[in-house]
N, C-alpha and C. Protein backbone atom coordinates (compact mmCIF):
# COMPACT_ATOMS: atom_id res chain seq x y z
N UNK A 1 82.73 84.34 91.34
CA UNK A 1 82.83 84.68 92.75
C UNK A 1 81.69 84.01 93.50
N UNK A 2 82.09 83.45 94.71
CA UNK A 2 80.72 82.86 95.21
C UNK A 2 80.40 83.57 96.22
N UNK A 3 78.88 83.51 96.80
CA UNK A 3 78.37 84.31 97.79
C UNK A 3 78.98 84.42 99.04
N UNK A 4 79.92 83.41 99.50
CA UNK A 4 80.68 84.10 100.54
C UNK A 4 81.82 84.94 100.63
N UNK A 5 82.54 85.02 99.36
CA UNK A 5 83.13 86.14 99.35
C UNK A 5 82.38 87.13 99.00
N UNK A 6 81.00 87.38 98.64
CA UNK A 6 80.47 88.68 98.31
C UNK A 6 80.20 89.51 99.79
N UNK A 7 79.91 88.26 100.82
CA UNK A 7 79.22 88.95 101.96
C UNK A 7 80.92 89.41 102.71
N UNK A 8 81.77 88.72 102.43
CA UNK A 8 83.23 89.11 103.14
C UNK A 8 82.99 90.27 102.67
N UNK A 9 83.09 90.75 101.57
CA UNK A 9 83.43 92.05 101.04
C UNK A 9 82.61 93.05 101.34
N UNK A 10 81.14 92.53 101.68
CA UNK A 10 79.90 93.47 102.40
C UNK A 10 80.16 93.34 103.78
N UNK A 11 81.07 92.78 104.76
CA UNK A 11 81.55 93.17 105.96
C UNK A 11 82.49 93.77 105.64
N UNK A 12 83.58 93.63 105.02
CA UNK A 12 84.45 94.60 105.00
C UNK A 12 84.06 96.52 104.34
N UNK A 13 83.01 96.69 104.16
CA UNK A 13 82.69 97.48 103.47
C UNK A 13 82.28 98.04 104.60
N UNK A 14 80.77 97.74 105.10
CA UNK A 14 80.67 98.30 106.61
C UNK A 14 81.32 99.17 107.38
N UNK A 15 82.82 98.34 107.53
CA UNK A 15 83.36 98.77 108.55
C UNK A 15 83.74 100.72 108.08
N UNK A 16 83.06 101.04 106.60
CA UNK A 16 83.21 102.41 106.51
C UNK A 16 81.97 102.79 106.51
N UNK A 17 81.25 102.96 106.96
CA UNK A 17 79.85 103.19 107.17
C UNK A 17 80.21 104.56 107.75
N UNK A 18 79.44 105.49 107.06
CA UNK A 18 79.32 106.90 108.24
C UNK A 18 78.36 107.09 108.60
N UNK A 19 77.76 106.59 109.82
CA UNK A 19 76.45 106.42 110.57
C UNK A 19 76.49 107.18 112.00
N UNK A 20 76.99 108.15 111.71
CA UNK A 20 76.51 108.47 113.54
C UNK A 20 75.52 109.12 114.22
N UNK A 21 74.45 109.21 113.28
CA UNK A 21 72.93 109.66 113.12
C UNK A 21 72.12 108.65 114.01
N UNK A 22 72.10 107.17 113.29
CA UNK A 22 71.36 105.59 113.49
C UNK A 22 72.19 104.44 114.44
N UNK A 23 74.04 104.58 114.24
CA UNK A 23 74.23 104.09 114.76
C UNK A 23 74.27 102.41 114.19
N UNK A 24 73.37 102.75 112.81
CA UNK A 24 73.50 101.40 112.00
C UNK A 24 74.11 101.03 110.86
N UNK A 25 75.82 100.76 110.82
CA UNK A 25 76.53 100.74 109.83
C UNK A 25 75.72 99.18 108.83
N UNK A 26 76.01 99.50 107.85
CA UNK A 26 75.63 98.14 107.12
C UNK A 26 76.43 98.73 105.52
N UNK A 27 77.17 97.63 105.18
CA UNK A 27 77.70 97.20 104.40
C UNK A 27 77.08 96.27 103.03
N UNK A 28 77.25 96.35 101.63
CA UNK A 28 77.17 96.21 100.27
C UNK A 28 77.31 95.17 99.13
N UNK A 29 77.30 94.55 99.03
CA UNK A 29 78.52 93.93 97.65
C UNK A 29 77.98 93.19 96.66
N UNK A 30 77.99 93.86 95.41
CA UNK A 30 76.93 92.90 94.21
C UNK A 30 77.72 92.84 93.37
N UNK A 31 77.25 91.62 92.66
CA UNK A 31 78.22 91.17 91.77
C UNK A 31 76.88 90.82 90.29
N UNK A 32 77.91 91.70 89.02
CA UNK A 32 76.99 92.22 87.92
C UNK A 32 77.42 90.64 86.97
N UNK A 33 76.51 91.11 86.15
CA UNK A 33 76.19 89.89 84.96
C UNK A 33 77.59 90.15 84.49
N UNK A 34 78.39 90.99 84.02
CA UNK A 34 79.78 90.90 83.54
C UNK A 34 80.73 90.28 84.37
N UNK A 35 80.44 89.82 85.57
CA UNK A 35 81.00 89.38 86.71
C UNK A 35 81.66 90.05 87.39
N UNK A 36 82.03 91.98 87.62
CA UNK A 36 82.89 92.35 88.04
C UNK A 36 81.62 92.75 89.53
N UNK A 37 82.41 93.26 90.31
CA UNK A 37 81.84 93.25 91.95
C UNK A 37 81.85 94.39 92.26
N UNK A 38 81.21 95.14 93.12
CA UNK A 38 81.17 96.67 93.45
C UNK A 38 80.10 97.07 95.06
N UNK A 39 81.39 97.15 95.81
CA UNK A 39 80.61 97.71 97.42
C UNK A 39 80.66 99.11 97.55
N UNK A 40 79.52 98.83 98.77
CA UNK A 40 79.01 100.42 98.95
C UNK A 40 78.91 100.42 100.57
N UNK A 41 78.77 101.51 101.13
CA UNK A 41 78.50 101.83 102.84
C UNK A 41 77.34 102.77 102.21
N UNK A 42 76.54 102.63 103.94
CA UNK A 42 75.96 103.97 104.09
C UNK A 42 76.40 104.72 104.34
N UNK A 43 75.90 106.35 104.40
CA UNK A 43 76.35 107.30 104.65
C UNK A 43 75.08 108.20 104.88
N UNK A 44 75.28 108.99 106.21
CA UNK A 44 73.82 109.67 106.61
C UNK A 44 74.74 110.87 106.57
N UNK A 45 73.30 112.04 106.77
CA UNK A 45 73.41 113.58 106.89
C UNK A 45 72.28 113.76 107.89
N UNK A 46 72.56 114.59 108.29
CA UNK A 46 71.96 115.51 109.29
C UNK A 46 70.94 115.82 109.04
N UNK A 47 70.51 116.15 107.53
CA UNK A 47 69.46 115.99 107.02
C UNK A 47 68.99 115.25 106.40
N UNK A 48 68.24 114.17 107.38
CA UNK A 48 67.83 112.89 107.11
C UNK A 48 67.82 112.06 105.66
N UNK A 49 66.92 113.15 104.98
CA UNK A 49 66.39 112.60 103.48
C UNK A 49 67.33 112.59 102.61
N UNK A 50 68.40 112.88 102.91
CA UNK A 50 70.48 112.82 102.29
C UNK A 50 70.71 111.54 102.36
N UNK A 51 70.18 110.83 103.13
CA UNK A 51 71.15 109.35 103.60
C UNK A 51 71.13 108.65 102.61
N UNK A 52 72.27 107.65 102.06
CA UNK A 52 71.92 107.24 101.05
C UNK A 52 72.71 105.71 102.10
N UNK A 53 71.76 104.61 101.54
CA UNK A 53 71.72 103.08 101.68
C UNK A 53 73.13 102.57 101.13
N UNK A 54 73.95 101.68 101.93
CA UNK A 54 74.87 100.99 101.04
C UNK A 54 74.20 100.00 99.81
N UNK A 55 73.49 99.78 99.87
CA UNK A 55 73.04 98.93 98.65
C UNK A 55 72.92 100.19 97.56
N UNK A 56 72.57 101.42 97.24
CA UNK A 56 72.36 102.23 96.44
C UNK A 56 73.49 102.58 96.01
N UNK A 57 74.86 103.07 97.42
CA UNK A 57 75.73 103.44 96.93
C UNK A 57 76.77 102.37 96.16
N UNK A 58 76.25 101.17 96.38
CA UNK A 58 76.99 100.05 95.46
C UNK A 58 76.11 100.40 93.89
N UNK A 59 75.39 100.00 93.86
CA UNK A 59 74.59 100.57 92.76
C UNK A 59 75.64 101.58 91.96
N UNK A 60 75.31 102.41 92.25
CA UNK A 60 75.81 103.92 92.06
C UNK A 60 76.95 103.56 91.14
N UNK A 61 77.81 103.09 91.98
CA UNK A 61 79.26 102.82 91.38
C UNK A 61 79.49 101.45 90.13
N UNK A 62 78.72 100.52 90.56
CA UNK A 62 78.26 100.04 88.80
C UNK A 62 77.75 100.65 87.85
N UNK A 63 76.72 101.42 87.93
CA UNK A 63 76.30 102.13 87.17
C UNK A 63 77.14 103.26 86.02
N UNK A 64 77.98 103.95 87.39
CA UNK A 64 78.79 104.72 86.92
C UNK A 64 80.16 104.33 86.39
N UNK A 65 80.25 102.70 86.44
CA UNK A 65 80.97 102.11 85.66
C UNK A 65 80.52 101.81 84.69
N UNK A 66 79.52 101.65 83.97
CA UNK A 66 78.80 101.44 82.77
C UNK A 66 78.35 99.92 83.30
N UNK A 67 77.86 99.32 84.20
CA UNK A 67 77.33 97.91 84.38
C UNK A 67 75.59 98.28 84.50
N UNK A 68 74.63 97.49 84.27
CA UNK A 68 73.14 97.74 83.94
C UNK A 68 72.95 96.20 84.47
N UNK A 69 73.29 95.19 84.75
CA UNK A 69 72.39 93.86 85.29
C UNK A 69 73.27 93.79 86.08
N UNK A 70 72.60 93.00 87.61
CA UNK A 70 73.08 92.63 88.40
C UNK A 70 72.65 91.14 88.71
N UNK A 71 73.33 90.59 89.51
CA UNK A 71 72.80 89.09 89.58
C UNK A 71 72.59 88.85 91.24
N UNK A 72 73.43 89.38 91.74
CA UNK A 72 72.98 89.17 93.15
C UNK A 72 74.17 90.47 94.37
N UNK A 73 73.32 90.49 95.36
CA UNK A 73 73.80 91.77 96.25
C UNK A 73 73.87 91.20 97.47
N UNK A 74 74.65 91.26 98.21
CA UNK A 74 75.45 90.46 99.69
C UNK A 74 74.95 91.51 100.62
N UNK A 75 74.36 91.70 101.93
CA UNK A 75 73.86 92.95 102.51
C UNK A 75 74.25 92.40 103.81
N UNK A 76 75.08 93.58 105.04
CA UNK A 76 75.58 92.95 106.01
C UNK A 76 75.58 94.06 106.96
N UNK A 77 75.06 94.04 108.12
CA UNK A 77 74.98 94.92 109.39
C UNK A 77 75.54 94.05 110.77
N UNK A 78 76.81 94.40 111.00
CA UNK A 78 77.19 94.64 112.27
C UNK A 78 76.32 94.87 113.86
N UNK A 79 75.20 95.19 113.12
CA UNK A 79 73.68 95.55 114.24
C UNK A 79 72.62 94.64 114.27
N UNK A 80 72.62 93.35 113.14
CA UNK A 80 71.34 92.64 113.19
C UNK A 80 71.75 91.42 112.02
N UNK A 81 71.41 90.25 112.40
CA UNK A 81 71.08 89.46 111.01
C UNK A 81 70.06 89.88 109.99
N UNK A 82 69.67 88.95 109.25
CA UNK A 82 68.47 89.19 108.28
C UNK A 82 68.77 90.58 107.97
N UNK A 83 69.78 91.50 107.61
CA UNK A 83 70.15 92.55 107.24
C UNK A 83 69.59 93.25 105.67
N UNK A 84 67.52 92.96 105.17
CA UNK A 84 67.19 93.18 103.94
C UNK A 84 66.58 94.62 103.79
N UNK A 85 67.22 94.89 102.64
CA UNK A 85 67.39 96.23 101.87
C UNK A 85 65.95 96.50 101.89
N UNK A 86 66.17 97.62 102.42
CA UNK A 86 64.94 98.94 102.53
C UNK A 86 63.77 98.56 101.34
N UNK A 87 62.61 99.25 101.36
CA UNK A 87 61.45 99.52 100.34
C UNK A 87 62.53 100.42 99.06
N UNK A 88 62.71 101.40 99.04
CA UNK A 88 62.96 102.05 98.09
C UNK A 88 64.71 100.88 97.18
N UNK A 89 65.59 100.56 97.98
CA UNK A 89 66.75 99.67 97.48
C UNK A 89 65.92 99.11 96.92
N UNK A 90 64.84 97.97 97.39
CA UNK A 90 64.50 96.67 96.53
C UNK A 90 64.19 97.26 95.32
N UNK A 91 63.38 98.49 94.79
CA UNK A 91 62.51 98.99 93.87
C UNK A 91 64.05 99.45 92.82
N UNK A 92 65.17 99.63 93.34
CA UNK A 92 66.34 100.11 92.60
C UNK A 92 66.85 99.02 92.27
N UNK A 93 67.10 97.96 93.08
CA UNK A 93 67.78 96.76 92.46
C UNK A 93 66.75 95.96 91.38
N UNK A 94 65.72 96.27 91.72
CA UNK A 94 64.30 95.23 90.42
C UNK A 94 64.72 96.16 88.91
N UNK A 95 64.97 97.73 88.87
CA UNK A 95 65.36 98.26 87.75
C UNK A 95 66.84 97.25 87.01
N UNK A 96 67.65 96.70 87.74
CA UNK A 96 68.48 96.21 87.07
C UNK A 96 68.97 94.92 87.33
N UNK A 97 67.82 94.42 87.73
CA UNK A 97 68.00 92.62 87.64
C UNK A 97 68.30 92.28 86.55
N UNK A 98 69.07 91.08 86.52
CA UNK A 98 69.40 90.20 85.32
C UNK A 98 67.87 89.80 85.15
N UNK A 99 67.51 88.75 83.93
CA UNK A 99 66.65 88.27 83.15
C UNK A 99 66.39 87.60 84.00
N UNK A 100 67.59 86.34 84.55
CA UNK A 100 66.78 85.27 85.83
C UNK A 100 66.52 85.82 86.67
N UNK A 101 66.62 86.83 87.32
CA UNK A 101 66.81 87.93 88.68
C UNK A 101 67.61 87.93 89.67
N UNK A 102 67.36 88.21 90.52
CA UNK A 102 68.46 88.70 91.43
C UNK A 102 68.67 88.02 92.74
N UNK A 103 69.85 87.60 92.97
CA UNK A 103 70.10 87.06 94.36
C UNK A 103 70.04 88.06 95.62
N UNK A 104 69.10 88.28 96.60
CA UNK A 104 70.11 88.98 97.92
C UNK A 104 70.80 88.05 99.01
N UNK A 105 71.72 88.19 99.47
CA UNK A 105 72.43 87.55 100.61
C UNK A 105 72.65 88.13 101.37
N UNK A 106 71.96 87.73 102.75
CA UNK A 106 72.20 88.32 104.01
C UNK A 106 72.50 87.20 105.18
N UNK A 107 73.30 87.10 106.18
CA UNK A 107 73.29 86.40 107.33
C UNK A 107 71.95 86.12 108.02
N UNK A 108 72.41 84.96 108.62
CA UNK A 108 71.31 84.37 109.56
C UNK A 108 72.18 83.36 110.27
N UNK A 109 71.74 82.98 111.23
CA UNK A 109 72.47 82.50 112.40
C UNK A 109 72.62 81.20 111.83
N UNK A 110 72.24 80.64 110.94
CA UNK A 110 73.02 79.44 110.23
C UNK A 110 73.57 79.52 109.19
N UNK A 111 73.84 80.47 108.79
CA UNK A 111 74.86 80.94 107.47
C UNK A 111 74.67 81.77 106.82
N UNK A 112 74.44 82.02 105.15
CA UNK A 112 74.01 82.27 104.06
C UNK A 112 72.71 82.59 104.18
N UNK A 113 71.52 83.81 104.05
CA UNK A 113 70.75 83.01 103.38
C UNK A 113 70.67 83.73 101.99
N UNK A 114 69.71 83.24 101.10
CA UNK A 114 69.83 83.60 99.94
C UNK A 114 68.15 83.66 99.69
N UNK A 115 67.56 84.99 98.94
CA UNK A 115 66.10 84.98 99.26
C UNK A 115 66.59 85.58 97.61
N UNK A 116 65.43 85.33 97.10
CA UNK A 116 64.80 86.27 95.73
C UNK A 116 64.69 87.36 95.67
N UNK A 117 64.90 88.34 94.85
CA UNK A 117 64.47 89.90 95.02
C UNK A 117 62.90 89.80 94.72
N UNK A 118 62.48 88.79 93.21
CA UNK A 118 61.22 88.84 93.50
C UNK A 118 60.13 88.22 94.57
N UNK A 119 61.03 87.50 95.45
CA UNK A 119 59.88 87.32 96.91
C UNK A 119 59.78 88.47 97.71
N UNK A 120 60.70 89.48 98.30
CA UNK A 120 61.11 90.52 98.34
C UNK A 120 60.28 91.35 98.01
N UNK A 121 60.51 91.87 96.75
CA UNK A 121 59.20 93.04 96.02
C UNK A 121 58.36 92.25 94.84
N UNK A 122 57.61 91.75 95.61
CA UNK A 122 56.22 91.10 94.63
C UNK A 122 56.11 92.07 93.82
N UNK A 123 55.25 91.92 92.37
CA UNK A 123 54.67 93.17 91.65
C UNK A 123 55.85 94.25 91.68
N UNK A 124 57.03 94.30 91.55
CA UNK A 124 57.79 95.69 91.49
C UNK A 124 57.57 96.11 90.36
N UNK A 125 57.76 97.18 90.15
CA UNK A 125 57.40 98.75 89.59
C UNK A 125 58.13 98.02 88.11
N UNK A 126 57.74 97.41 86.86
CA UNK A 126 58.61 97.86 85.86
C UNK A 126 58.29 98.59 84.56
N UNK A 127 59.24 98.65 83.57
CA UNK A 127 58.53 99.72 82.68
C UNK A 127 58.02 98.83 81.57
């Protein structure tokens, strides 16, 4: 799969965002070392510290498919380019980088871009 269908699928994901807290839907889509693909939306609560990130809830659902490496994650907001995953996402996606690591892809007004997770989170947390 190449990175522009990952980010299609992280706009199409978006568009289920349940945000009416922020107002900032953003949309998901990573694609694991087995090659299968898995999107996520956000979703807020009322009580703030509930909200969970579409990048997590993509997570989530590999995980709970039995997938453990990822190779790269497509991240897409309807509200902003440069659309990169929170402090706490980056520290969740470094737990299950592939060996080479991890792609993120987010828009920018000339296309694609494609940044490192480790430029991203220098020094992340591992065990």
């Amino acid at each position: 799969m190449d990175y522009q269908e990952l980010m299609n699928k992280a706009i199409e994901a978006s568009k289920n965002s349940y945000s009416p807290y922020s107002k900032f839907a953003v949309g998901a889509c990573l694609l694991t070392e087995s090659g299968k693909i898995y999107c996520g939306c956000n979703f807020e609560n009322s009580s703030f510290g509930m909200t969970i990130c579409a990048e997590r809830n993509a997570i989530g659902s590999a995980i709970a498919d039995g997938e453990r490496k990822i190779k790269a994650i497509a991240i897409y907001s309807p509200n902003q380019k440069h659309c990169y995953p929170c402090g706490a996402c980056r520290q969740v996606l470094n737990e299950f980088k592939t060996k080479e690591g991890l792609d993120v892809i987010t828009e920018s007004e000339e296309g694609l871009e494609i940044s490192k997770l480790s430029f991203l989170l220098p020094e992340g947390f591992n065990l």
